[in-house]
C-alpha atoms as a PDB file:
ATOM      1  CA  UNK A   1      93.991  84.467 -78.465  1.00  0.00           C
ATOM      2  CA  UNK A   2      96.474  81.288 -79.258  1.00  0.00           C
ATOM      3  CA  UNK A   3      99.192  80.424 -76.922  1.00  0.00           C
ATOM      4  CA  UNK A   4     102.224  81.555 -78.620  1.00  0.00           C
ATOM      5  CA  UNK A   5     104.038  79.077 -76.066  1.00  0.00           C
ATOM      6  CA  UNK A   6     104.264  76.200 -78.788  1.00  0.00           C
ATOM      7  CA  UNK A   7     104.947  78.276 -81.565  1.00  0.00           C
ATOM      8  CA  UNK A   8     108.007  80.125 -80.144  1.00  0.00           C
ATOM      9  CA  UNK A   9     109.811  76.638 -78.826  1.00  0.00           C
ATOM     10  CA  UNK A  10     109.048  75.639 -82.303  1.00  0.00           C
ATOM     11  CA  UNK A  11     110.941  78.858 -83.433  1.00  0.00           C
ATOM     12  CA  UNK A  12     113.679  78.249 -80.870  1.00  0.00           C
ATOM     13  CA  UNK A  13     114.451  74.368 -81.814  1.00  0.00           C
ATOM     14  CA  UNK A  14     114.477  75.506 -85.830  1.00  0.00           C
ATOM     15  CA  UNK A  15     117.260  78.273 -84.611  1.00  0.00           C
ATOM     16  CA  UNK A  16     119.105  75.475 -82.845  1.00  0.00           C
ATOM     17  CA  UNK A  17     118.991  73.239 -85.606  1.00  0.00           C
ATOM     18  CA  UNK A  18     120.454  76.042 -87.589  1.00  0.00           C
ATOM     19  CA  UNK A  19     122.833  76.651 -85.199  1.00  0.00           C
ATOM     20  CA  UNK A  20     124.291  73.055 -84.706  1.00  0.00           C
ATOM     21  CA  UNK A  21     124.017  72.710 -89.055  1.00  0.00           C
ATOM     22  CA  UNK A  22     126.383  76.045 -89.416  1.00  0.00           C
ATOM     23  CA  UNK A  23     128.569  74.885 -86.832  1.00  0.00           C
ATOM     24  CA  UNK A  24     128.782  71.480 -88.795  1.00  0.00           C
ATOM     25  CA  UNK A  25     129.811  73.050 -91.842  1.00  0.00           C
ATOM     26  CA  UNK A  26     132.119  74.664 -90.075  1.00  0.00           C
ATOM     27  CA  UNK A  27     133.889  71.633 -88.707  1.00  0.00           C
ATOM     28  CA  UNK A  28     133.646  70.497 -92.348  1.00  0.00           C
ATOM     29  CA  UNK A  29     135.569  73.469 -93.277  1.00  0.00           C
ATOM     30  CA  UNK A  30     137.904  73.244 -90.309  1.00  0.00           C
ATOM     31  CA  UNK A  31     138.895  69.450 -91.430  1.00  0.00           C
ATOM     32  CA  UNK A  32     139.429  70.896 -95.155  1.00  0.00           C
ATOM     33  CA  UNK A  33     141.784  73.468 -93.262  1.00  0.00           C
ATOM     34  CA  UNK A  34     143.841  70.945 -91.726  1.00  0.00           C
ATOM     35  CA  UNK A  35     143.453  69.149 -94.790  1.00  0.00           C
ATOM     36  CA  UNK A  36     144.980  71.897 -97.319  1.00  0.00           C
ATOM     37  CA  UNK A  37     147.641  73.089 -94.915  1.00  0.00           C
ATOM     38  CA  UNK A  38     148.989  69.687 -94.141  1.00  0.00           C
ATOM     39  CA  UNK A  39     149.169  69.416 -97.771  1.00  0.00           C
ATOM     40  CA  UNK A  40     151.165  72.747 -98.604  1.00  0.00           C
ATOM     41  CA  UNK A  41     153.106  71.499 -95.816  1.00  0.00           C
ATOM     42  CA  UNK A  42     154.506  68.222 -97.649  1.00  0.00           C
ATOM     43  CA  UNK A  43     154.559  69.748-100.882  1.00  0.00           C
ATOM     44  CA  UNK A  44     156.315  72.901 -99.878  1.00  0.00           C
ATOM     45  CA  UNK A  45     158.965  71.096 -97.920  1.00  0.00           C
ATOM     46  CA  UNK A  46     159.306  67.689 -99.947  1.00  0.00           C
ATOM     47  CA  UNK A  47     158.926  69.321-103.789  1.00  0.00           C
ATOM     48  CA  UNK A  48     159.145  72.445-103.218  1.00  0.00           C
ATOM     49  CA  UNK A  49     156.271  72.962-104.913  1.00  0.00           C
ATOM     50  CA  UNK A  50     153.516  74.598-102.098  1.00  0.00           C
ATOM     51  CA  UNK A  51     150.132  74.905-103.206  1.00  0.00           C
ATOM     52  CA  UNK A  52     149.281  78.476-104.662  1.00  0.00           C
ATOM     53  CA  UNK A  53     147.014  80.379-102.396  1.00  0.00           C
ATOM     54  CA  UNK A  54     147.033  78.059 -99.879  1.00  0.00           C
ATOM     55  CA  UNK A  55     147.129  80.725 -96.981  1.00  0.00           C
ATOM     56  CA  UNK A  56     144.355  82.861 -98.863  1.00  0.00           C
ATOM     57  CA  UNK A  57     141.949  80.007 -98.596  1.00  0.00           C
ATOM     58  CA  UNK A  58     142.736  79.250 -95.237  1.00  0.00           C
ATOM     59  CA  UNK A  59     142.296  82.561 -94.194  1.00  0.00           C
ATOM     60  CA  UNK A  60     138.565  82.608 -95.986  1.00  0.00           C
ATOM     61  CA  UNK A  61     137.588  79.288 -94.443  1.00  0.00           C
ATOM     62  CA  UNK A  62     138.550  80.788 -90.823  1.00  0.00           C
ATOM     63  CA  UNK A  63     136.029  83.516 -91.555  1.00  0.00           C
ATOM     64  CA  UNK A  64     133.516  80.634 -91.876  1.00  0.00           C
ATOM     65  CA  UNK A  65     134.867  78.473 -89.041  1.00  0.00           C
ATOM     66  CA  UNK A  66     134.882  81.504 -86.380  1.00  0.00           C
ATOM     67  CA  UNK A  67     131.319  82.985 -87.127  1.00  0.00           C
ATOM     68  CA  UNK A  68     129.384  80.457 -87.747  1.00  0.00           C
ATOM     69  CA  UNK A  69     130.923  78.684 -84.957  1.00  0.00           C
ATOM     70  CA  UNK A  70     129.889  81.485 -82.179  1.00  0.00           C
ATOM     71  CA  UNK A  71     126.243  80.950 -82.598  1.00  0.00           C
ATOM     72  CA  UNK A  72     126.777  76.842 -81.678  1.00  0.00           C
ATOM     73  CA  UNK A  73     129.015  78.277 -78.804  1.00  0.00           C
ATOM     74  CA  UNK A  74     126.257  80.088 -77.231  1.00  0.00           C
ATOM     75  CA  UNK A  75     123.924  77.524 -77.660  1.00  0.00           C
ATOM     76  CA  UNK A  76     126.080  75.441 -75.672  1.00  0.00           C
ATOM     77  CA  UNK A  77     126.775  78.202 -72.711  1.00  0.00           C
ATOM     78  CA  UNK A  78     130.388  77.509 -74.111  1.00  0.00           C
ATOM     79  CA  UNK A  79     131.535  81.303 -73.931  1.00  0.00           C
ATOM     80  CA  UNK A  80     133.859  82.256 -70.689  1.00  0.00           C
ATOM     81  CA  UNK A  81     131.554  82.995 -67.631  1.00  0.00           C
ATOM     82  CA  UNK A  82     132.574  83.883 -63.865  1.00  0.00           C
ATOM     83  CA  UNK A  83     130.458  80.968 -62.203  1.00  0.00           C
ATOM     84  CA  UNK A  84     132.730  81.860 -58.982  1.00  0.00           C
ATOM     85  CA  UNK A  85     130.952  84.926 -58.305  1.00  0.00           C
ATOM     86  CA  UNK A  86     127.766  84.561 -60.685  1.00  0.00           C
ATOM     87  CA  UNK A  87     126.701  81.166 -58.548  1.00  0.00           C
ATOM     88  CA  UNK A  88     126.811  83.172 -55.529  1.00  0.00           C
ATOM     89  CA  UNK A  89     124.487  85.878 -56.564  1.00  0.00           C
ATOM     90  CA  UNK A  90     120.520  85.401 -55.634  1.00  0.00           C
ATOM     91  CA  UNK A  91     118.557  83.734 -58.312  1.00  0.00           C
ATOM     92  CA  UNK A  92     116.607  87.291 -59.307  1.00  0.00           C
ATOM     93  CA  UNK A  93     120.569  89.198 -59.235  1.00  0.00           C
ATOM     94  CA  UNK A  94     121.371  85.684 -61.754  1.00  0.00           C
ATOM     95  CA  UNK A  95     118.756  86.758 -63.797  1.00  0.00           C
ATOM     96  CA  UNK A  96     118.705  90.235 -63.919  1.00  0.00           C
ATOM     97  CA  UNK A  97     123.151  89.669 -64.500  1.00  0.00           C
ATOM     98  CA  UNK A  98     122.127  87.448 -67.421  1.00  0.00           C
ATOM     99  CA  UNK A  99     118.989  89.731 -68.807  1.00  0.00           C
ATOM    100  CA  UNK A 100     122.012  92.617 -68.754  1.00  0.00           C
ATOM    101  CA  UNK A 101     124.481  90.270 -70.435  1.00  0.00           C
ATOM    102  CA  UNK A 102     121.896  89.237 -73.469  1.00  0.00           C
ATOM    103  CA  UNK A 103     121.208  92.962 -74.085  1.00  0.00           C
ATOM    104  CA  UNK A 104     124.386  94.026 -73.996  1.00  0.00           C
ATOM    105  CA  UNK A 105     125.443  90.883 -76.300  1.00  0.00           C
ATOM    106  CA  UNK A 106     122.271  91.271 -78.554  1.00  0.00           C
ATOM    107  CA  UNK A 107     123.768  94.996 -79.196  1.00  0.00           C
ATOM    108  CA  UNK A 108     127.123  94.344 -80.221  1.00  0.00           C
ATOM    109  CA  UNK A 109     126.172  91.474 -82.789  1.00  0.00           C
ATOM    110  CA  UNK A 110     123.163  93.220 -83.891  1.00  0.00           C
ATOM    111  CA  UNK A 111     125.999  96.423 -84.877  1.00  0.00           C
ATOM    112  CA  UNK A 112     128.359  93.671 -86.038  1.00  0.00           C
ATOM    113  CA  UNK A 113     124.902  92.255 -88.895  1.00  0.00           C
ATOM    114  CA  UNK A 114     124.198  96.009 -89.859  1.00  0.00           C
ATOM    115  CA  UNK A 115     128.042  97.112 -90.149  1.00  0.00           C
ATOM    116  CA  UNK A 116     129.065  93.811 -91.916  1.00  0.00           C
ATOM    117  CA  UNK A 117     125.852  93.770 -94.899  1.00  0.00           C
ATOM    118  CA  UNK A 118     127.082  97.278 -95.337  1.00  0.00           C
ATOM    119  CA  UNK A 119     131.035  95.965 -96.181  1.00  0.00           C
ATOM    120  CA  UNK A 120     129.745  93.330 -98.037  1.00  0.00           C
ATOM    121  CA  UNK A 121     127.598  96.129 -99.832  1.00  0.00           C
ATOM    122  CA  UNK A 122     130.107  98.454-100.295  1.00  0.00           C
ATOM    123  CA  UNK A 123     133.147  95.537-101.043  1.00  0.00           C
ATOM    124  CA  UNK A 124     130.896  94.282-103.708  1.00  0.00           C
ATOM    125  CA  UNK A 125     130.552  98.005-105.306  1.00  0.00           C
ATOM    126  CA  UNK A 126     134.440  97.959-105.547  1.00  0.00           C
ATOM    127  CA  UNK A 127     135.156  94.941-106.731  1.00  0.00           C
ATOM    128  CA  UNK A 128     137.529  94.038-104.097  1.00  0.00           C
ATOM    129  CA  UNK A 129     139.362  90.697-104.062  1.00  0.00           C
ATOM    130  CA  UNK A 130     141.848  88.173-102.656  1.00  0.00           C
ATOM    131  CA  UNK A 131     145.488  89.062-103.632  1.00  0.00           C
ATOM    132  CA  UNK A 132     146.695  85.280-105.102  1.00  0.00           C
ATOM    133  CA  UNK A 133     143.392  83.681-105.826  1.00  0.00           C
ATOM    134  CA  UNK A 134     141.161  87.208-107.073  1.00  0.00           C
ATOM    135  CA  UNK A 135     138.398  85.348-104.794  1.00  0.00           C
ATOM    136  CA  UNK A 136     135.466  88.231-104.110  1.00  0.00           C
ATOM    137  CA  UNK A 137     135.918  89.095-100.516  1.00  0.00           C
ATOM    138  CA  UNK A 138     132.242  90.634 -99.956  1.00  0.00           C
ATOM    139  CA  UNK A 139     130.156  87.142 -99.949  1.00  0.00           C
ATOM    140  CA  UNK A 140     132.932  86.387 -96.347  1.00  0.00           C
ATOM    141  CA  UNK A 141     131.284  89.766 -94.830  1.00  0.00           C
ATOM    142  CA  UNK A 142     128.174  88.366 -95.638  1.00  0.00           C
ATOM    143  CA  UNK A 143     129.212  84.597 -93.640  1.00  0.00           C
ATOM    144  CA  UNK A 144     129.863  87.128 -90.564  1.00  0.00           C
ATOM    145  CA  UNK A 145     126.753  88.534 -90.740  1.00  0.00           C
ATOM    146  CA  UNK A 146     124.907  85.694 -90.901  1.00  0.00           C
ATOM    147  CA  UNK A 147     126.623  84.077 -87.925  1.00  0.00           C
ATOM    148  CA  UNK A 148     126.214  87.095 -86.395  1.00  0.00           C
ATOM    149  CA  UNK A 149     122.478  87.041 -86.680  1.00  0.00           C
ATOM    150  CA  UNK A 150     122.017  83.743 -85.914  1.00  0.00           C
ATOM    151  CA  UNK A 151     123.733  84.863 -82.772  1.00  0.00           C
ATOM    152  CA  UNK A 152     121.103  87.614 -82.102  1.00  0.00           C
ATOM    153  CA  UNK A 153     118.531  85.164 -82.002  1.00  0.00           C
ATOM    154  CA  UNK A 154     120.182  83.036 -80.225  1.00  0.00           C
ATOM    155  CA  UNK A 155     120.872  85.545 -77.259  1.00  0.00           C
ATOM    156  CA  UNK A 156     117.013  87.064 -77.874  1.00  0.00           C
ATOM    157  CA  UNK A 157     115.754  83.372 -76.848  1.00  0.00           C
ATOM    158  CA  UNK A 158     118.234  83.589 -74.058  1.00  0.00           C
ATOM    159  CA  UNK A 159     117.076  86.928 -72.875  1.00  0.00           C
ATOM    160  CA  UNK A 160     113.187  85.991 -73.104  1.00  0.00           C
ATOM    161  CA  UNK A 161     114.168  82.910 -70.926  1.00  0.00           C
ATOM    162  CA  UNK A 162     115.642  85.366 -68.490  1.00  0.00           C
ATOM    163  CA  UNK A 163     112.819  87.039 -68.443  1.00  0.00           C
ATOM    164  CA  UNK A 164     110.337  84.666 -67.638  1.00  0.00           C
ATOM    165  CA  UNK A 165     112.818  83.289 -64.748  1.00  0.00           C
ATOM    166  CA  UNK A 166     112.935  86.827 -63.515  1.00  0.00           C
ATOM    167  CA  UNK A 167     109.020  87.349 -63.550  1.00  0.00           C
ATOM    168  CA  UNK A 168     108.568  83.734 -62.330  1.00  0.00           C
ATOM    169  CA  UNK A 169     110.018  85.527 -58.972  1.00  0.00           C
END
């Protein structure tokens, strides 16, 4: 039998590369954020004239900029932790704390992929839409559940890493 060793770090560094290309597009869409509302800014309060769904879009773009941001977050152990008492735990307590963590984590973004494909399902079925613009609002349930998802495997490599560090012991 093959040691699977190689091919799941290969698995793990494409998910990171996915994870650090989301989170760049959602910087991009950040900077077109800042971008637009400067914009409707000037034109609202120098013409009079602001830009006609303007706060739609920016709402839309936060979608992207949140979710697909959460997966980079974890990558980077960027989420709030409690080092002051976690540090002070034994190594196995660390691990079993963190093993805990990533289940309970995997479980909550796991419901948040099934419940948001259903939305997106059930917003396409309607036809629902953006008030100003009449922008389709399932394809932004779908941009959660992908972040989401990438999140899950982010936190499944996590919990196999706690794991091994817990069966290293």
């Amino acid at each position: 039998m093959p040691d699977s060793a190689p091919r799941f770090l290969e698995l793990e560094r494409g998910i990171q590369r996915l994870s650090r290309a989301i989170n760049g597009i959602g910087v991009g869409f950040l900077a077109l954020m800042m971008f637009l509302t400067g914009t409707d800014v000037t034109l609202r309060y120098i013409f009079d004239r602001p830009i006609a769904g303007a706060y739609e879009l920016t709402e839309l773009m936060m979608v992207i900029l949140v979710f697909w941001g959460l997966s980079y977050t974890q990558l980077e152990k960027g989420h709030v932790a409690i080092e002051l008492v976690f540090s002070r735990l034994p190594k196995t307590a660390q691990a079993i704390v963190d093993i805990i963590g990533c289940c309970l984590c995997l479980g909550l973004f796991a419901l948040l992929v099934w419940q948001n494909v259903v939305q997106a399902k059930s917003k396409l079925a309607s036809g629902l839409v953006t008030g100003t613009l009449t922008i389709p609002v399932w394809p932004f349930y779908l941009v959660v559940a992908f972040g989401c998802l990438i999140m899950c495997l982010l936190l499944l490599i996590d919990l196999i890493g706690s794991l091994n560090r817990l069966a290293k012991r």
